[in-house]
N, C-alpha and C. Protein backbone atom coordinates (compact mmCIF):
# COMPACT_ATOMS: atom_id res chain seq x y z
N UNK A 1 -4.52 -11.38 21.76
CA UNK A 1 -3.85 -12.62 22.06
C UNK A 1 -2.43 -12.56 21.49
N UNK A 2 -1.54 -13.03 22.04
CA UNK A 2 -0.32 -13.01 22.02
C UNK A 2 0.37 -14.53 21.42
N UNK A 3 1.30 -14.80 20.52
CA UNK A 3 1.39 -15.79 20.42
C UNK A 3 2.99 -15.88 20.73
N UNK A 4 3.11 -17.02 21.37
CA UNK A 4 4.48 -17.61 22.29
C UNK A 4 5.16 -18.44 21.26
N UNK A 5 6.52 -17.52 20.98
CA UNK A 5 7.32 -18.74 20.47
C UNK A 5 7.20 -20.39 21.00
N UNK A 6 7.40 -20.99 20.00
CA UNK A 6 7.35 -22.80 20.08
C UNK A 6 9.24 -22.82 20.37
N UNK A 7 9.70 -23.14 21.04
CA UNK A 7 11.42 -23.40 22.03
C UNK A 7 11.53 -25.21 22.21
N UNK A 8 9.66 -26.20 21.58
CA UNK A 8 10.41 -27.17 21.69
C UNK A 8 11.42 -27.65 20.28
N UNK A 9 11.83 -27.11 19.79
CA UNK A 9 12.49 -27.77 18.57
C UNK A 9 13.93 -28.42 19.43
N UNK A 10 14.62 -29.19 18.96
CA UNK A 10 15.93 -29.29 19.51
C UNK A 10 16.83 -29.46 18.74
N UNK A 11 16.57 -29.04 17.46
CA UNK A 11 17.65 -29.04 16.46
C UNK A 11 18.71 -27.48 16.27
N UNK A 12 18.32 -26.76 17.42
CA UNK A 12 18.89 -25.81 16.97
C UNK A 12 18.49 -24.58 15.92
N UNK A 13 17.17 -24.46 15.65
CA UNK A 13 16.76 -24.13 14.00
C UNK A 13 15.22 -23.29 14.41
N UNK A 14 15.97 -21.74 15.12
CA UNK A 14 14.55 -21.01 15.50
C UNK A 14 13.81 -20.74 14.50
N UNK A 15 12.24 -20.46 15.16
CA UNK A 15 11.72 -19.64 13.66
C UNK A 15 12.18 -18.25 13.78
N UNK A 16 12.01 -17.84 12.59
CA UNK A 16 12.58 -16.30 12.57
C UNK A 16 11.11 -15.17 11.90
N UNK A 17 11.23 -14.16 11.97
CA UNK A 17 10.78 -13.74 11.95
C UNK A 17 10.93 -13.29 10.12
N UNK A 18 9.58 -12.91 9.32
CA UNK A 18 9.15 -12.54 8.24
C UNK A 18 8.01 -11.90 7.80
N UNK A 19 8.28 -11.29 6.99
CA UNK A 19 7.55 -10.15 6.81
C UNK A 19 6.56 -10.04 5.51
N UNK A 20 5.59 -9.95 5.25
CA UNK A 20 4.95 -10.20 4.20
C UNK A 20 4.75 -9.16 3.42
N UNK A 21 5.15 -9.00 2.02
CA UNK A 21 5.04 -8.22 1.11
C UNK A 21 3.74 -7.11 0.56
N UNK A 22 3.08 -7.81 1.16
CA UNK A 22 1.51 -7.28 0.28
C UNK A 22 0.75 -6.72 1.46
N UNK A 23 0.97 -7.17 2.57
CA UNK A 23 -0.26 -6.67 3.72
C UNK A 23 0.69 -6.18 5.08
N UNK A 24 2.32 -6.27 4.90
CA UNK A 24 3.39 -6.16 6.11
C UNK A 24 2.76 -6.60 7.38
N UNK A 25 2.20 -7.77 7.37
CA UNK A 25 1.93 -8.88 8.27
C UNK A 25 3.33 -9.51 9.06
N UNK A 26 3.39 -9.30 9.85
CA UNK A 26 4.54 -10.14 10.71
C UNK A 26 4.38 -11.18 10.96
N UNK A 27 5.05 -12.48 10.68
CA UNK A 27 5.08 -13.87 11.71
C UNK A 27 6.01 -14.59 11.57
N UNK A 28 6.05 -15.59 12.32
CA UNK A 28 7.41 -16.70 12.51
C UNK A 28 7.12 -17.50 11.54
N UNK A 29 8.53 -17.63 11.08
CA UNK A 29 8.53 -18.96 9.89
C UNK A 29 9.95 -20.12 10.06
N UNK A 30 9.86 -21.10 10.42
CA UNK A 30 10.73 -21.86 9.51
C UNK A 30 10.61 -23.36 8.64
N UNK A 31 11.69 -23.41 8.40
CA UNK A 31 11.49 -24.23 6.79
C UNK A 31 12.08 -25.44 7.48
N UNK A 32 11.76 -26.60 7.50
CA UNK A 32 12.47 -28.07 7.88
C UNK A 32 13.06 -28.95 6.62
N UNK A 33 12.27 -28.35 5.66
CA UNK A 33 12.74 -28.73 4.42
C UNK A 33 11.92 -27.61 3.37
N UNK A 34 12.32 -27.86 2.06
CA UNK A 34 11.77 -26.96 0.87
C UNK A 34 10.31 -27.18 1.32
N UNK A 35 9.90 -28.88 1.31
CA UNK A 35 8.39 -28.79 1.22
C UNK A 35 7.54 -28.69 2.79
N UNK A 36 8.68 -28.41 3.96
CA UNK A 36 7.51 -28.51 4.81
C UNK A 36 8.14 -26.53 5.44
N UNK A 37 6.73 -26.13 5.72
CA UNK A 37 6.84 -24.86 6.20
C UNK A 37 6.42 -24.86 8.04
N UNK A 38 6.50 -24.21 8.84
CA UNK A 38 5.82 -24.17 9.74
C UNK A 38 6.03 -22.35 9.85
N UNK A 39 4.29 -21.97 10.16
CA UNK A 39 4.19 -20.93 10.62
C UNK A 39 3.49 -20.29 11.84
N UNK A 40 3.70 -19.91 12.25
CA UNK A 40 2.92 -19.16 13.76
C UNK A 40 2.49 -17.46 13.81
N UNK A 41 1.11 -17.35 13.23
CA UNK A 41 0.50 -16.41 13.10
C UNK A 41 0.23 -15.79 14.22
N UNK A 42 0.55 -13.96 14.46
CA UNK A 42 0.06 -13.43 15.48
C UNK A 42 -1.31 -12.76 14.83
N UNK A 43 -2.31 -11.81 15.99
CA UNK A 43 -3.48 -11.74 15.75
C UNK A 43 -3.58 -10.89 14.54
N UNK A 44 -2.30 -9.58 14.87
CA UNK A 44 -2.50 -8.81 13.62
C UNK A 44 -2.13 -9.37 12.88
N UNK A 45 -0.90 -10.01 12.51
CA UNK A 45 -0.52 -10.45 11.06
C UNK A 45 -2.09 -11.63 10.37
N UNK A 46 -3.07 -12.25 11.20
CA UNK A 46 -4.30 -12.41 10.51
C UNK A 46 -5.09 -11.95 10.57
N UNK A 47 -5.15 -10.68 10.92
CA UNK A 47 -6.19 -9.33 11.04
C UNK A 47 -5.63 -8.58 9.69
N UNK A 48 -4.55 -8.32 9.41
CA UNK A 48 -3.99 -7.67 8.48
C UNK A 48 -4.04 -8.38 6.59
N UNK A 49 -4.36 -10.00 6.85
CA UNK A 49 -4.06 -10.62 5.79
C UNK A 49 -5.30 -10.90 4.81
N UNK A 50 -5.49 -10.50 3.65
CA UNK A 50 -6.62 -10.45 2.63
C UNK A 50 -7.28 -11.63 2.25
N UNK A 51 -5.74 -12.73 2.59
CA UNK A 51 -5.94 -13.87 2.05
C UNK A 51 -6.95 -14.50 3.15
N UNK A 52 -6.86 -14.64 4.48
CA UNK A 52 -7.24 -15.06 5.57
C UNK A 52 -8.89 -14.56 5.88
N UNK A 53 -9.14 -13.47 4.88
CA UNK A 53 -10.40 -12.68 5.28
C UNK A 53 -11.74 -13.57 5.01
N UNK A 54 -11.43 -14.84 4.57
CA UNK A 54 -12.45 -15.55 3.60
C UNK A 54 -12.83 -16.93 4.70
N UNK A 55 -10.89 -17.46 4.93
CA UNK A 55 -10.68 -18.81 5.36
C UNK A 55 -9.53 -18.52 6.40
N UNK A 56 -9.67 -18.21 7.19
CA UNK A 56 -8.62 -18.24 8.36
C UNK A 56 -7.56 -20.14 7.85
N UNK A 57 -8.30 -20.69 7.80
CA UNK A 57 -7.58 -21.43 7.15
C UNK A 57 -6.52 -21.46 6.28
N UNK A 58 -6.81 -21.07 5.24
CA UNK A 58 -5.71 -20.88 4.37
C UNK A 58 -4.54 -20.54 4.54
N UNK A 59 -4.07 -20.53 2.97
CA UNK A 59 -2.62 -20.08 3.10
C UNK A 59 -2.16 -18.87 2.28
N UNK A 60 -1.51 -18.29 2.78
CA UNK A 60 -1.74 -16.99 1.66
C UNK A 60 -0.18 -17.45 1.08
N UNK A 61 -0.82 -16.97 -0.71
CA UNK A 61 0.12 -16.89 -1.51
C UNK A 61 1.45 -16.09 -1.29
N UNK A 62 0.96 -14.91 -0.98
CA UNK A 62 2.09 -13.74 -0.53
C UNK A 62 3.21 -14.27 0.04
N UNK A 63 2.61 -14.27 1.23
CA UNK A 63 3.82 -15.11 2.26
C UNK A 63 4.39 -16.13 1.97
N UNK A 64 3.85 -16.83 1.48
CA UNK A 64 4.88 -17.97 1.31
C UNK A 64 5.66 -17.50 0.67
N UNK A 65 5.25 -16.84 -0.76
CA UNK A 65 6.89 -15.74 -1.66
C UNK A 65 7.33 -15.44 -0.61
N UNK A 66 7.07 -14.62 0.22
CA UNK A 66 8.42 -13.74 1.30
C UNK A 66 8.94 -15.06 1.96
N UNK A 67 8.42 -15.85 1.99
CA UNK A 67 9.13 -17.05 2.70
C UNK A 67 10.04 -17.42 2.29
N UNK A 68 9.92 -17.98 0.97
CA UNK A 68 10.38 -18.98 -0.35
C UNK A 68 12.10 -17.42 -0.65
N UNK A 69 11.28 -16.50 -0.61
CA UNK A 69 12.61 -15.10 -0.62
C UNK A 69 13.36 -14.86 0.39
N UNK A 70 13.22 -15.39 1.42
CA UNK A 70 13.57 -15.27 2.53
C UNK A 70 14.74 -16.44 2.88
N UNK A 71 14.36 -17.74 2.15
CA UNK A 71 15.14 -18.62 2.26
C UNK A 71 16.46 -18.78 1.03
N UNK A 72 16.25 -18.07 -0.19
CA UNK A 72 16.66 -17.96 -0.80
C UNK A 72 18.15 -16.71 -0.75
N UNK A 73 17.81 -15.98 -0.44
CA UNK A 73 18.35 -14.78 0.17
C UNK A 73 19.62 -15.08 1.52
N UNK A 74 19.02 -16.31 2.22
CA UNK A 74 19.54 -16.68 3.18
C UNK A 74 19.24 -16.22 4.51
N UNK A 75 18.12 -15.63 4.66
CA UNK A 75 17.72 -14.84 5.99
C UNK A 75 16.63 -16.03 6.64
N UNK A 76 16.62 -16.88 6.06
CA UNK A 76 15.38 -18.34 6.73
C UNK A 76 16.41 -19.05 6.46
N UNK A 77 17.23 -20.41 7.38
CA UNK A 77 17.72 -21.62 6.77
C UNK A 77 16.72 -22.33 6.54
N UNK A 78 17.13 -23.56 6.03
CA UNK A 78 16.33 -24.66 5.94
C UNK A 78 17.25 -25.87 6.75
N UNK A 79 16.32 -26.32 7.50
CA UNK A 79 16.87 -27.70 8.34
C UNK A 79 17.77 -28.49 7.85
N UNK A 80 16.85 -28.78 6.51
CA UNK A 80 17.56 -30.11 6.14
C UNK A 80 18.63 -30.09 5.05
N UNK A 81 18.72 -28.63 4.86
CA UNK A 81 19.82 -28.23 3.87
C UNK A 81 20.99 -28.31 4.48
C-alpha cells in the first residue's frame, strides 16, 4: 500500500519528508505548531519500526527526536512560527 500525500493544506506548509534514526524508517512530517505533529506513515516505515511492533498505534519515541531535530536544524518549519 502506498500512501498519497495529503495537498489539502492551504497554508502553504508541505509535509516533508524524515527520516528516523534508529530503524531509517521514512515518512512525512509536519509541525503546525511545537505541540501539534502530523504524520503519514508508509507501509515500510511501520514494517521497519520496533516501536509499532506491539501497538501500531503508538508513537515512537525515535521519531519524534528526528522530528523535534529536524525542526530545530531548520529542515521541518513550523506553521505557526
Amino acid at each position: 500500500m502506498t500512501v498519497r500525500q495529503d495537498d489539502r493544506l492551504t497554508d502553504g506548509m508541505p509535509m516533508r519528508p524524515v527520516r528516523c534514526r534508529r530503524c531509517d524508517g521514512l515518512v512525512l512530517a509536519r509541525k503546525s505548531s511545537w505541540e501539534q505533529t502530523s504524520i503519514q506513515w508508509t507501509e515500510e516505515a511501520m514494517a521497519a519500526c520496533p516501536s509499532l511492533a506491539d501497538d501500531r498505534h503508538a508513537t515512537c519515541p525515535a521519531l519524534l527526536s528526528a522530528i523535534r531535530e529536524a525542526v530545530l536544524n531548520g529542515e521541518l518549519k513550523i506553521v505557526d512560527a
